[in-house]
Protein backbone atom coordinates (compact mmCIF):
# COMPACT_ATOMS: atom_id res chain seq x y z
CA UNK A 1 42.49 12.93 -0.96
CA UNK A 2 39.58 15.19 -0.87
CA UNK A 3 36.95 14.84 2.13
CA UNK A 4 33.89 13.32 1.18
CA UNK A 5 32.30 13.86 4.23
CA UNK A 6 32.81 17.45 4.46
CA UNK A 7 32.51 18.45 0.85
CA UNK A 8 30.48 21.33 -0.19
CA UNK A 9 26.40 21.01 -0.70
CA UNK A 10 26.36 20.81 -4.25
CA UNK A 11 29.15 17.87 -4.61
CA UNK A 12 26.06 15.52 -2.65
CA UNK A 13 23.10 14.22 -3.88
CA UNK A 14 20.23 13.33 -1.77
CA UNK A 15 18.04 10.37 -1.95
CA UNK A 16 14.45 11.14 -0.61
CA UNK A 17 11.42 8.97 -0.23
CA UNK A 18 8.20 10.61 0.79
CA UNK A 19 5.29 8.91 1.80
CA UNK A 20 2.54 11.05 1.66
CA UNK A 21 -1.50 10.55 2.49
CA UNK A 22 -3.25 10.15 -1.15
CA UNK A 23 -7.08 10.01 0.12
CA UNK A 24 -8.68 10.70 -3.49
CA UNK A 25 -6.98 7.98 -5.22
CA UNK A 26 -8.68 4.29 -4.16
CA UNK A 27 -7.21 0.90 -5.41
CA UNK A 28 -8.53 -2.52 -5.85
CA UNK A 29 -7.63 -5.48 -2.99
CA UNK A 30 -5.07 -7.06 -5.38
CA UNK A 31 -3.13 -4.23 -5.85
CA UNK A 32 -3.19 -3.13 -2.15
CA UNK A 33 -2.20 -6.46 -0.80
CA UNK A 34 -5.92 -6.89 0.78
CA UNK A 35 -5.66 -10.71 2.96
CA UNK A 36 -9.49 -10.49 2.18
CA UNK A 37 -8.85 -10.79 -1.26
CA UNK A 38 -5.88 -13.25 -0.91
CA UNK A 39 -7.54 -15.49 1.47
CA UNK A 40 -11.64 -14.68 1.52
CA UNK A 41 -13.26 -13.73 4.09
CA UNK A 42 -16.68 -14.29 6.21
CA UNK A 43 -19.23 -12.07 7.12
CA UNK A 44 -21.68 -12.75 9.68
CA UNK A 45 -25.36 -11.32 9.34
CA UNK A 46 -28.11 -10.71 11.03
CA UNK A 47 -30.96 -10.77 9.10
CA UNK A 48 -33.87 -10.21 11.69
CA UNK A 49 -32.67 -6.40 11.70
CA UNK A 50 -33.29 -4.69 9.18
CA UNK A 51 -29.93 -3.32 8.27
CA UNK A 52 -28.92 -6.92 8.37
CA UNK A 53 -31.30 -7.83 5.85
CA UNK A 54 -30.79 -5.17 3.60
CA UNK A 55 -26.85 -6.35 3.81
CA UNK A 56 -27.78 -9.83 2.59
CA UNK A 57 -30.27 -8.69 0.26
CA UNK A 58 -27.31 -6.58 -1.73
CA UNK A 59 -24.53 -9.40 -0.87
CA UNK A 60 -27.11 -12.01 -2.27
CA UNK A 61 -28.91 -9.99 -5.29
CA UNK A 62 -26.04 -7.17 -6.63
CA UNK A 63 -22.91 -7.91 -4.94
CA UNK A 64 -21.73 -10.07 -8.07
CA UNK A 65 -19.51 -11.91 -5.20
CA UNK A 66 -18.89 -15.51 -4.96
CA UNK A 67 -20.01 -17.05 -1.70
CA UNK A 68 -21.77 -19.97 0.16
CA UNK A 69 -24.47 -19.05 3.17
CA UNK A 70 -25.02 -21.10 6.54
CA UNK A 71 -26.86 -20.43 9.51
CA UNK A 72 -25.06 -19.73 12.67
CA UNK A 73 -26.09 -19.01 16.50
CA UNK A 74 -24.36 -15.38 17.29
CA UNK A 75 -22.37 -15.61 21.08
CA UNK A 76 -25.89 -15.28 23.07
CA UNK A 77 -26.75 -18.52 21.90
CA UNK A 78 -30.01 -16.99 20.57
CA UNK A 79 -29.57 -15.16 17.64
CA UNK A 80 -29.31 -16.36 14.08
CA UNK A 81 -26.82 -15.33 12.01
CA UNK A 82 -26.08 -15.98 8.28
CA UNK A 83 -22.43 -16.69 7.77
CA UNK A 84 -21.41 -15.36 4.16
CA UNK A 85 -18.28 -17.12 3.31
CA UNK A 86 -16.79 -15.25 0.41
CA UNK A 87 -14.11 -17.07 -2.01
CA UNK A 88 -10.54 -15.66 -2.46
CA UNK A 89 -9.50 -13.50 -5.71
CA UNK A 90 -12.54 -11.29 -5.49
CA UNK A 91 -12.77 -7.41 -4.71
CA UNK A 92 -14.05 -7.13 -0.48
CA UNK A 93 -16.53 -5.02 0.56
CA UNK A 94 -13.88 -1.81 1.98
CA UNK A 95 -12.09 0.88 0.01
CA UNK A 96 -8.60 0.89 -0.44
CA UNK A 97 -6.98 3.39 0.12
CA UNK A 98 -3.46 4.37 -1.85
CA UNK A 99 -0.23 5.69 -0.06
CA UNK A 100 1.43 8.42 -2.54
CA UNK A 101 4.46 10.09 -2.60
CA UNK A 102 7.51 10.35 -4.66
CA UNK A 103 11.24 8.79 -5.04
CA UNK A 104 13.49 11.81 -6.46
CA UNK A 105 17.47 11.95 -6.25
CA UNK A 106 18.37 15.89 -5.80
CA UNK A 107 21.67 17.91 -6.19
CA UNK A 108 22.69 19.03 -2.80
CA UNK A 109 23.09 17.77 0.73
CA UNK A 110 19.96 16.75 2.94
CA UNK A 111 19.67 20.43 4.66
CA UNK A 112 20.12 22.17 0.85
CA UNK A 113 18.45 20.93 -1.35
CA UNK A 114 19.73 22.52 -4.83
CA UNK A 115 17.18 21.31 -7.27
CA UNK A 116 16.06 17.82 -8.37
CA UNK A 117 18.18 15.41 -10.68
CA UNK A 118 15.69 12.92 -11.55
CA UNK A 119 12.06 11.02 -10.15
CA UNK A 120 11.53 7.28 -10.22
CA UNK A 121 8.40 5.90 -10.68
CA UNK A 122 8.97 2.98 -8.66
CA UNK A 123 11.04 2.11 -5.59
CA UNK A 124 13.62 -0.93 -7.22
CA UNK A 125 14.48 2.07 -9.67
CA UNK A 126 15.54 4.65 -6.81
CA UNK A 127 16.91 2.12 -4.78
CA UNK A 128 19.09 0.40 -8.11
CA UNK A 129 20.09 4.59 -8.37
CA UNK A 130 21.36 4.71 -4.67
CA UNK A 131 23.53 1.63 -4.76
CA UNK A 132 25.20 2.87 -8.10
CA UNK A 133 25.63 6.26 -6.16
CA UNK A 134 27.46 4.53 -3.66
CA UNK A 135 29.42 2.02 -5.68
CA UNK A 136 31.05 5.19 -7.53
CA UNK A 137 31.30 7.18 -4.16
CA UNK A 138 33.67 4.13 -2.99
CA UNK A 139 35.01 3.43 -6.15
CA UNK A 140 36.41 7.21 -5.80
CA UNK A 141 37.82 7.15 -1.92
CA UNK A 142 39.21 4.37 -2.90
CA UNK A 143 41.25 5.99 -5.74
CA UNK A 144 41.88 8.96 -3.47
């Protein structure tokens, strides 16, 4: 029976997944899983300052968002506050940002890498690859 766990480099195949920082690509809420988008989301206000006011000016006037507005008393027990409740299923107010990286299968062991076999676009892909890997890796100790 030949030794499968002391084979040479090029009789492997490694499975990598690398995550890598993608900070020029940016992605809508739904697609990165934003709760803000799933469940809304409040934003409390103070219009007496005037950054405050120019925030509800744009959330009221060019935001295109769907919301109802109260008044609220901030923690002081002074201070008014507009309470912006904004309705699920629309875009918030942040930029999301993507996570990139690839899924590739390559010839070789994890310290030699001799060159890659394929890329998969998604992650059920790769992962569907690695389970077949190891179905015929068994398949064959178990012949001998």
């Amino acid at each position: 029976m030949a030794d499968l766990f002391h084979a040479n480099p090029g009789a492997y195949q490694t499975f990598r997944a690398v995550r890598i920082p993608d900070r020029m690509v940016k992605t809508a809420c739904e697609e990165a899983g934003c709760r803000h988008w799933r469940e809304g989301w409040k934003s409390l206000i103070d219009e007496s300052t005037p950054l405050g006011a120019k925030q509800a000016r744009y959330i009221r006037e060019e935001s295109g968002r769907a919301f109802t507005d109260h008044k609220t008393f901030a923690d002081d027990g002074v201070t008014v506050l507009t309470c912006f409740d904004f309705e699920p299923h629309q875009r918030c107010f942040r930029e999301h940002e993507t996570q990139g990286g690839f899924l590739v299968v390559q010839a070789g062991d994890v310290n030699r890498a001799l060159g890659t076999i394929r890329e998969h676009v998604n992650s059920r892909d790769w992962q569907e690859d690695f389970e077949e890997h190891q179905g015929r890796l068994a398949d064959q100790a178990a012949r001998g």
